[in-house]
PDB file of N, CA and C in Angstrom:
ATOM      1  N   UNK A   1     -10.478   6.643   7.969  1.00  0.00           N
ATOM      2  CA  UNK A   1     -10.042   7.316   6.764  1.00  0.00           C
ATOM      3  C   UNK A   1     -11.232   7.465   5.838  1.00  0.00           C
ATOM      4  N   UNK A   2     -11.335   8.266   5.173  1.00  0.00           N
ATOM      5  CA  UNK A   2     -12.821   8.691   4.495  1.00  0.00           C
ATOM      6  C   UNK A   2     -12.217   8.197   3.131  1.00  0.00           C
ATOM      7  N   UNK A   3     -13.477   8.173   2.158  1.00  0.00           N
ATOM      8  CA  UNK A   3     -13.223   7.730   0.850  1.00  0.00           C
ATOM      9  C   UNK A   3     -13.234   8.217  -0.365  1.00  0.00           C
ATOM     10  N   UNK A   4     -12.143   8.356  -0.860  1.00  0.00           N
ATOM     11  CA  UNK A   4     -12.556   9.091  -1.882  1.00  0.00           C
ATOM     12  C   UNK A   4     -11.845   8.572  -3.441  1.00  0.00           C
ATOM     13  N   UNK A   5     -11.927   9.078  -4.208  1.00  0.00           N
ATOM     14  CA  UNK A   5     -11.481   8.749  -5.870  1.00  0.00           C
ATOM     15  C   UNK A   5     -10.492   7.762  -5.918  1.00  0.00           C
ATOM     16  N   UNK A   6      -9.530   8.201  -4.885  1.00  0.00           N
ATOM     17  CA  UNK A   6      -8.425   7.825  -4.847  1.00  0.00           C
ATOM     18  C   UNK A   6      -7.495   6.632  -4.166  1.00  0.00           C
ATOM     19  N   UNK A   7      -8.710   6.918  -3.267  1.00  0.00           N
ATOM     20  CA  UNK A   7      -8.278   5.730  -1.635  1.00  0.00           C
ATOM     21  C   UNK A   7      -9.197   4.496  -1.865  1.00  0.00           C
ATOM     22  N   UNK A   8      -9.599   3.466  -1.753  1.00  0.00           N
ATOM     23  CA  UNK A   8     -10.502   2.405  -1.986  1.00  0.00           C
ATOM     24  C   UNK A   8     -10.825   2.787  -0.408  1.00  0.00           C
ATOM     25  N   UNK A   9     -12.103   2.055  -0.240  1.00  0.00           N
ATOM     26  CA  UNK A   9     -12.619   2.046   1.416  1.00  0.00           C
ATOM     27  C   UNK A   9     -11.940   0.658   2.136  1.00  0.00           C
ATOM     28  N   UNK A  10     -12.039   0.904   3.091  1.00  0.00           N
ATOM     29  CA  UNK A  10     -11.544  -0.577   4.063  1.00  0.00           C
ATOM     30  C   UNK A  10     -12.260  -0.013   5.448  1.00  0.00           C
ATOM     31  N   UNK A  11     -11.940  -0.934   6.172  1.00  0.00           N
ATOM     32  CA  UNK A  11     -12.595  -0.845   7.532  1.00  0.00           C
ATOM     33  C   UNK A  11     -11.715  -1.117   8.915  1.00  0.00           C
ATOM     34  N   UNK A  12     -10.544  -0.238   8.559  1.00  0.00           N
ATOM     35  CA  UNK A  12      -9.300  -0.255   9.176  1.00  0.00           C
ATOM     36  C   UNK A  12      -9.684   0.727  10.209  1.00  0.00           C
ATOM     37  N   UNK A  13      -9.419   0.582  11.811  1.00  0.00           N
ATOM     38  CA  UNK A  13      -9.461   1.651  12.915  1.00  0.00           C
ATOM     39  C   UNK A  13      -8.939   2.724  12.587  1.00  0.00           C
ATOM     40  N   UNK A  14      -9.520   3.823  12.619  1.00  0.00           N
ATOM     41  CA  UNK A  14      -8.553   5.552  12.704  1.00  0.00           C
ATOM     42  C   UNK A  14      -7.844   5.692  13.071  1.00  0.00           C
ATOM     43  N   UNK A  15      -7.657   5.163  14.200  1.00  0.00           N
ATOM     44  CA  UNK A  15      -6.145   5.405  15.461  1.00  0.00           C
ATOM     45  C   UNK A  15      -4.611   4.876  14.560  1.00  0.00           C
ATOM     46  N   UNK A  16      -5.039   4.004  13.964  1.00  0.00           N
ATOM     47  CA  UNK A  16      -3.653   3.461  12.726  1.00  0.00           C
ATOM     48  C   UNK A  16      -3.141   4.898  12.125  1.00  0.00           C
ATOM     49  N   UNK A  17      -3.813   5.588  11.447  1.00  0.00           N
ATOM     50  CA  UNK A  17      -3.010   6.871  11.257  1.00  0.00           C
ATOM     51  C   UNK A  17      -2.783   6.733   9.476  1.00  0.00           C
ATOM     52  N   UNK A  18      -2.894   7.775   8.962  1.00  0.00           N
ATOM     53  CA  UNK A  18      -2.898   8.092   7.350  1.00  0.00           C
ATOM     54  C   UNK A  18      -1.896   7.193   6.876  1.00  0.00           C
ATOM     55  N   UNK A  19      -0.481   7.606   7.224  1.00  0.00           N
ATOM     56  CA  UNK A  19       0.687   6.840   6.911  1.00  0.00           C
ATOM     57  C   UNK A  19       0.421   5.199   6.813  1.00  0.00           C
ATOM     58  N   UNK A  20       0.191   4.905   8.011  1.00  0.00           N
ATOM     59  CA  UNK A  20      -0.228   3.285   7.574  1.00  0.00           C
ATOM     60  C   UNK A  20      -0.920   2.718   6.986  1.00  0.00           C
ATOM     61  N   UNK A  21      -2.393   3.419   6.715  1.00  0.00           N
ATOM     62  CA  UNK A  21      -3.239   3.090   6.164  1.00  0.00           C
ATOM     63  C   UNK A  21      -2.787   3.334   4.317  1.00  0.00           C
ATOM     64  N   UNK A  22      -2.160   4.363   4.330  1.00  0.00           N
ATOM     65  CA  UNK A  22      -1.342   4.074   2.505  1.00  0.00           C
ATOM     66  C   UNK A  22      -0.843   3.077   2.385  1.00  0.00           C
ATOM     67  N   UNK A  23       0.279   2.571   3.629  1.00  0.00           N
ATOM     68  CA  UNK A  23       1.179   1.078   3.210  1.00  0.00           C
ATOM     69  C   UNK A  23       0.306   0.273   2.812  1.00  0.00           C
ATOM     70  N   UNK A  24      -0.944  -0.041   3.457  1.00  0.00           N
ATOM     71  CA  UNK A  24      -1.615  -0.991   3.243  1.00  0.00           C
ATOM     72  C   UNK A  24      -2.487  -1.165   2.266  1.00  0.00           C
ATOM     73  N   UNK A  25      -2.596  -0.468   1.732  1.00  0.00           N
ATOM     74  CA  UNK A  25      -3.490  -0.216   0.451  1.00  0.00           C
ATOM     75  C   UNK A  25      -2.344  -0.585  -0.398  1.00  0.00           C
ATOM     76  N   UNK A  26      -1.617   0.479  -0.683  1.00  0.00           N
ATOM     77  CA  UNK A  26       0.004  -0.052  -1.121  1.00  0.00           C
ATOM     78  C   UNK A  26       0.371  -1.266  -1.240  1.00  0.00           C
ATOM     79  N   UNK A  27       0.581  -1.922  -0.168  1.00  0.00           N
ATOM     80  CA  UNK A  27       0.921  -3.469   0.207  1.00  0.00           C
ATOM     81  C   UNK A  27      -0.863  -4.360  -0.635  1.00  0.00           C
ATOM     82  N   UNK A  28      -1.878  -3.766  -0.784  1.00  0.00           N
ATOM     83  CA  UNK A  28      -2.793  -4.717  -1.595  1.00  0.00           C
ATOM     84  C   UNK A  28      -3.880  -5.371  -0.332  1.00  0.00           C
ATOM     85  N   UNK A  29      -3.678  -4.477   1.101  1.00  0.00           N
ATOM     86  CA  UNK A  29      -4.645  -4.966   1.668  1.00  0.00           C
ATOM     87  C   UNK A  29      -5.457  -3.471   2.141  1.00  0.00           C
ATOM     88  N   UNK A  30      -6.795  -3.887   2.267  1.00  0.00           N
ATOM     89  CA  UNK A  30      -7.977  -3.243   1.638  1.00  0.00           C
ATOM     90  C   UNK A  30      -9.129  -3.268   3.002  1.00  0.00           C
ATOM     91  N   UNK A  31      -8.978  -4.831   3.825  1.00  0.00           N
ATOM     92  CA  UNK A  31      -9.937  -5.393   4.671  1.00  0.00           C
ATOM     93  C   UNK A  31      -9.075  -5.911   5.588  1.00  0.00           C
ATOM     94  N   UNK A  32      -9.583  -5.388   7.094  1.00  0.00           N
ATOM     95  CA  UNK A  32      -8.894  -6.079   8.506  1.00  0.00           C
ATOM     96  C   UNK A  32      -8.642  -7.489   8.358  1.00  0.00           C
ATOM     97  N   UNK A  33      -9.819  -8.170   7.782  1.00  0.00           N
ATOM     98  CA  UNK A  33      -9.774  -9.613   8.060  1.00  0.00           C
ATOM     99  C   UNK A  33      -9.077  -9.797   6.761  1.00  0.00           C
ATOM    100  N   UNK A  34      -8.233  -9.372   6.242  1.00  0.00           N
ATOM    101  CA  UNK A  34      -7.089  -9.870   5.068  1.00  0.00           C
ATOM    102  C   UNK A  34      -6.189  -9.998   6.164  1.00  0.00           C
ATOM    103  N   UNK A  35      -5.896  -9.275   7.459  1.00  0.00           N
ATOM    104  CA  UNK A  35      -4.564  -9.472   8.113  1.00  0.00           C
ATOM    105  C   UNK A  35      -4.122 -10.553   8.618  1.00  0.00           C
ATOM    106  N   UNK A  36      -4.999 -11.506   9.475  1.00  0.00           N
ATOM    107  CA  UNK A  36      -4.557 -12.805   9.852  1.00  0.00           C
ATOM    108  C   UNK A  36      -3.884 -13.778   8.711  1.00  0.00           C
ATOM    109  N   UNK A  37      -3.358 -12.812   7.659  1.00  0.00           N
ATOM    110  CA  UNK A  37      -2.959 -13.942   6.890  1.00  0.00           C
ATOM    111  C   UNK A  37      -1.328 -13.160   6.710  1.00  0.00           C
ATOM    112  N   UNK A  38      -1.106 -12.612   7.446  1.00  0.00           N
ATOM    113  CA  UNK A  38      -0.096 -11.447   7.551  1.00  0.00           C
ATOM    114  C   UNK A  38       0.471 -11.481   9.346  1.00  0.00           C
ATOM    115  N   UNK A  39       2.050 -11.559   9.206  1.00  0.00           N
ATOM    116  CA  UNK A  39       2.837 -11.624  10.563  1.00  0.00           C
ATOM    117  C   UNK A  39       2.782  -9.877  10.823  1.00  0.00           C
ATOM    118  N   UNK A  40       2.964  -9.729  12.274  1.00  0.00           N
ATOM    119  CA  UNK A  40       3.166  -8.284  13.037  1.00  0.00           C
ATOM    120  C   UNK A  40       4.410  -7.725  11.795  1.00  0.00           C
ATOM    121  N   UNK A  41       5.585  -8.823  11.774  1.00  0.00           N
ATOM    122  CA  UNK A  41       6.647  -8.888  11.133  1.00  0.00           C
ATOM    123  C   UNK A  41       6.817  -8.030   9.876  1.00  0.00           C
ATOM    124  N   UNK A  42       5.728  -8.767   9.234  1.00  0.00           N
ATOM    125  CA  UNK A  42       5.725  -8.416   7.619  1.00  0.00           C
ATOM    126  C   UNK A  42       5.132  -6.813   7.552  1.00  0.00           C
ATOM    127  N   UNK A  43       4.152  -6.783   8.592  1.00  0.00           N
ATOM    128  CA  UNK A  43       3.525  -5.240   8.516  1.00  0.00           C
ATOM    129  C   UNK A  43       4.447  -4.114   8.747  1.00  0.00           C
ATOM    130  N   UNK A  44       5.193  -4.645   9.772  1.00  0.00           N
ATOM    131  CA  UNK A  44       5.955  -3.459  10.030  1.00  0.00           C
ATOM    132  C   UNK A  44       7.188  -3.474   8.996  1.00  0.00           C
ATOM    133  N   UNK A  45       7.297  -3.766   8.624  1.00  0.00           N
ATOM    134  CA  UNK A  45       8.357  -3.980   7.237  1.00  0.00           C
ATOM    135  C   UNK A  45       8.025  -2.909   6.058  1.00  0.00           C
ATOM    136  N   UNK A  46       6.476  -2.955   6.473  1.00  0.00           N
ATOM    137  CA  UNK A  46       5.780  -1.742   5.683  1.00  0.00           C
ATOM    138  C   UNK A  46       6.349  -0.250   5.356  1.00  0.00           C
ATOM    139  N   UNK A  47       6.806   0.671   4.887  1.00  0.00           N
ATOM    140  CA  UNK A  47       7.178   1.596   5.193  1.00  0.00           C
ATOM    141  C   UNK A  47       6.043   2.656   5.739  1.00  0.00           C
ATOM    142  N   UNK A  48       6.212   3.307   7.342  1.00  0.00           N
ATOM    143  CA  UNK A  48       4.808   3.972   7.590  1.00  0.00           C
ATOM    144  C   UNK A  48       4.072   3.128   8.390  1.00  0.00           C
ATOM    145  N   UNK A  49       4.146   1.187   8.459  1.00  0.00           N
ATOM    146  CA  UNK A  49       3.446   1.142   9.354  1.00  0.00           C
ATOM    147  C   UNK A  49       4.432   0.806  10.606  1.00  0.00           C
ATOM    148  N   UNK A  50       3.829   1.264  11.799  1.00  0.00           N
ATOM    149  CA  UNK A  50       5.299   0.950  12.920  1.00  0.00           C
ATOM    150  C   UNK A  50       4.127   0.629  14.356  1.00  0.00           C
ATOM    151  N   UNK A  51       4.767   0.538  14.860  1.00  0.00           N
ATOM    152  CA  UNK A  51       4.755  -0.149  16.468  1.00  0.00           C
ATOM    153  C   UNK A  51       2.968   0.417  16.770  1.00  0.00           C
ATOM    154  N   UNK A  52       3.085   1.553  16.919  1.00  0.00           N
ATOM    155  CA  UNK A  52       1.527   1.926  16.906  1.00  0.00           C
ATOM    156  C   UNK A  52       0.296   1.243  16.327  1.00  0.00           C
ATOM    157  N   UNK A  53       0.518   1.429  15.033  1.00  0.00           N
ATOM    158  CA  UNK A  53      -0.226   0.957  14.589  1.00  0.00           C
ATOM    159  C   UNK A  53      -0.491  -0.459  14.702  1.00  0.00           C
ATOM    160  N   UNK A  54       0.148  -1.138  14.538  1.00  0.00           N
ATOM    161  CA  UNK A  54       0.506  -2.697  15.077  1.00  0.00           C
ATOM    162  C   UNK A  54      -0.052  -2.792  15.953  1.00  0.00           C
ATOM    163  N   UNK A  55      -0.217  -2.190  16.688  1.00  0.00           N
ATOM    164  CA  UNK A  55      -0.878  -2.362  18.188  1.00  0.00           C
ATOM    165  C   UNK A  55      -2.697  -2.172  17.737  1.00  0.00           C
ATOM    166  N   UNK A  56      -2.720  -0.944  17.280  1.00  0.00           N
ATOM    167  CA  UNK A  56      -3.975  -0.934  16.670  1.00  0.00           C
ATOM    168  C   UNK A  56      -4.518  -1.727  16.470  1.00  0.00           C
ATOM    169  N   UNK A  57      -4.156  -2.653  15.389  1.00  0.00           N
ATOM    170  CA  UNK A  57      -4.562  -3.188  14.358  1.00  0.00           C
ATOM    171  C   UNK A  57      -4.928  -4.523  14.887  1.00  0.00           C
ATOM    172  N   UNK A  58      -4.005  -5.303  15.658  1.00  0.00           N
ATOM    173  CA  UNK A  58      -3.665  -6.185  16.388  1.00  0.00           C
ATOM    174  C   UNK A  58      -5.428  -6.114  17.848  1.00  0.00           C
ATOM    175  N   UNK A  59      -5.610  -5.094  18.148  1.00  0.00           N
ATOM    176  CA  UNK A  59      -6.496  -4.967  19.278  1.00  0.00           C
ATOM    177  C   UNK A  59      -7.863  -4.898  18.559  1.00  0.00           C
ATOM    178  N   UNK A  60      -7.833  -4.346  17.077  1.00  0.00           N
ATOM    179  CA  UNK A  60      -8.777  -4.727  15.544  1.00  0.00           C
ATOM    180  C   UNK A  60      -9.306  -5.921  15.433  1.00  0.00           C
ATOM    181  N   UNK A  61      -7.832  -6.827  15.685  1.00  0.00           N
ATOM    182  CA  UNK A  61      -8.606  -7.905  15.122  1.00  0.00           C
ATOM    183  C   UNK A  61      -9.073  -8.834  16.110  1.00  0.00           C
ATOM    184  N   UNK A  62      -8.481  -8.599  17.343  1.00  0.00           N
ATOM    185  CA  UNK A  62      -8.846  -9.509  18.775  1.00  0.00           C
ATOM    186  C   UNK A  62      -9.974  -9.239  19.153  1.00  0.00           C
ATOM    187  N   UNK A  63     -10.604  -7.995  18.838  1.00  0.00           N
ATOM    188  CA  UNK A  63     -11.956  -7.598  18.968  1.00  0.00           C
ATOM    189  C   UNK A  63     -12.932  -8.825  17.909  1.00  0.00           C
ATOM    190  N   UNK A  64     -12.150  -8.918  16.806  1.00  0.00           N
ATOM    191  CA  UNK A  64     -12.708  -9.632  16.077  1.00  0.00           C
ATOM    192  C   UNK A  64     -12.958 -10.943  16.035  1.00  0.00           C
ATOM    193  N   UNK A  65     -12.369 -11.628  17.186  1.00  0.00           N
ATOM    194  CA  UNK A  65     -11.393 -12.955  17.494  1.00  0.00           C
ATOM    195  C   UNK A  65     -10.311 -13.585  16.386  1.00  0.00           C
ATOM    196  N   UNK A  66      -9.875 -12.565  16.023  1.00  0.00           N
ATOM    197  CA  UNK A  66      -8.705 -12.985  15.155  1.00  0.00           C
ATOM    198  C   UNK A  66      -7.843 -12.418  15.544  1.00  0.00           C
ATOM    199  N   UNK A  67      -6.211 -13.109  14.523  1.00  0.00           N
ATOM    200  CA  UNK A  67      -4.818 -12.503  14.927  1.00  0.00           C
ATOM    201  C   UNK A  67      -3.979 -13.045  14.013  1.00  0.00           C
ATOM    202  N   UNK A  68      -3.170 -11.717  14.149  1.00  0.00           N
ATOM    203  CA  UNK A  68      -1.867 -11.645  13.381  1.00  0.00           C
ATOM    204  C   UNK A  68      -1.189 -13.533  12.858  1.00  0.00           C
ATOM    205  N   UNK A  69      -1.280 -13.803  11.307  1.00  0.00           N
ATOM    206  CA  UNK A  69      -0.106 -14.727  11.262  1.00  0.00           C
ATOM    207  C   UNK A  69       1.096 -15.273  12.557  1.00  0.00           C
ATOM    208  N   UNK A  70       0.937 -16.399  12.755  1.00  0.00           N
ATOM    209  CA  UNK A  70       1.976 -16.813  13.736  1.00  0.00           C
ATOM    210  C   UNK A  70       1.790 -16.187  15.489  1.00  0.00           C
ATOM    211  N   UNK A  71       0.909 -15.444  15.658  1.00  0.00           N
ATOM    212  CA  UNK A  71       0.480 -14.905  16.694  1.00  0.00           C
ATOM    213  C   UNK A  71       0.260 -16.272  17.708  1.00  0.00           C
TER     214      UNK A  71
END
């Protein structure tokens, strides 16, 4: 997602998709590594973020050696 006036930057994968990436800004997270403090659960609760992205995000952070709350 590119940056502009409006959007703060983060360093969230593309493949997540516009929609999710609002929840999460929305929801007050900004940075991948804010998520391990966050269940699959709670994300998708998100409105906008769903199964896809989850998956994304989730393969984000295993790259990273991290994971989802309760994972």
């Amino acid at each position: 997602m590119t940056s502009d006036s409006t959007t703060p930057p983060d360093d969230f994968p593309h493949g997540i998709g516009n929609p999710a990436c609002r929840a999460l800004h929305a929801a007050g997270y900004t940075a991948l590594d804010q998520l391990p403090a966050v269940s699959e659960a709670e994300l998708k609760r998100l409105h906008g973020v769903g199964p896809k992205a989850v998956g994304v995000l989730r393969a984000a952070l295993e790259a990273k050696g991290l994971s989802f709350a309760g994972a």
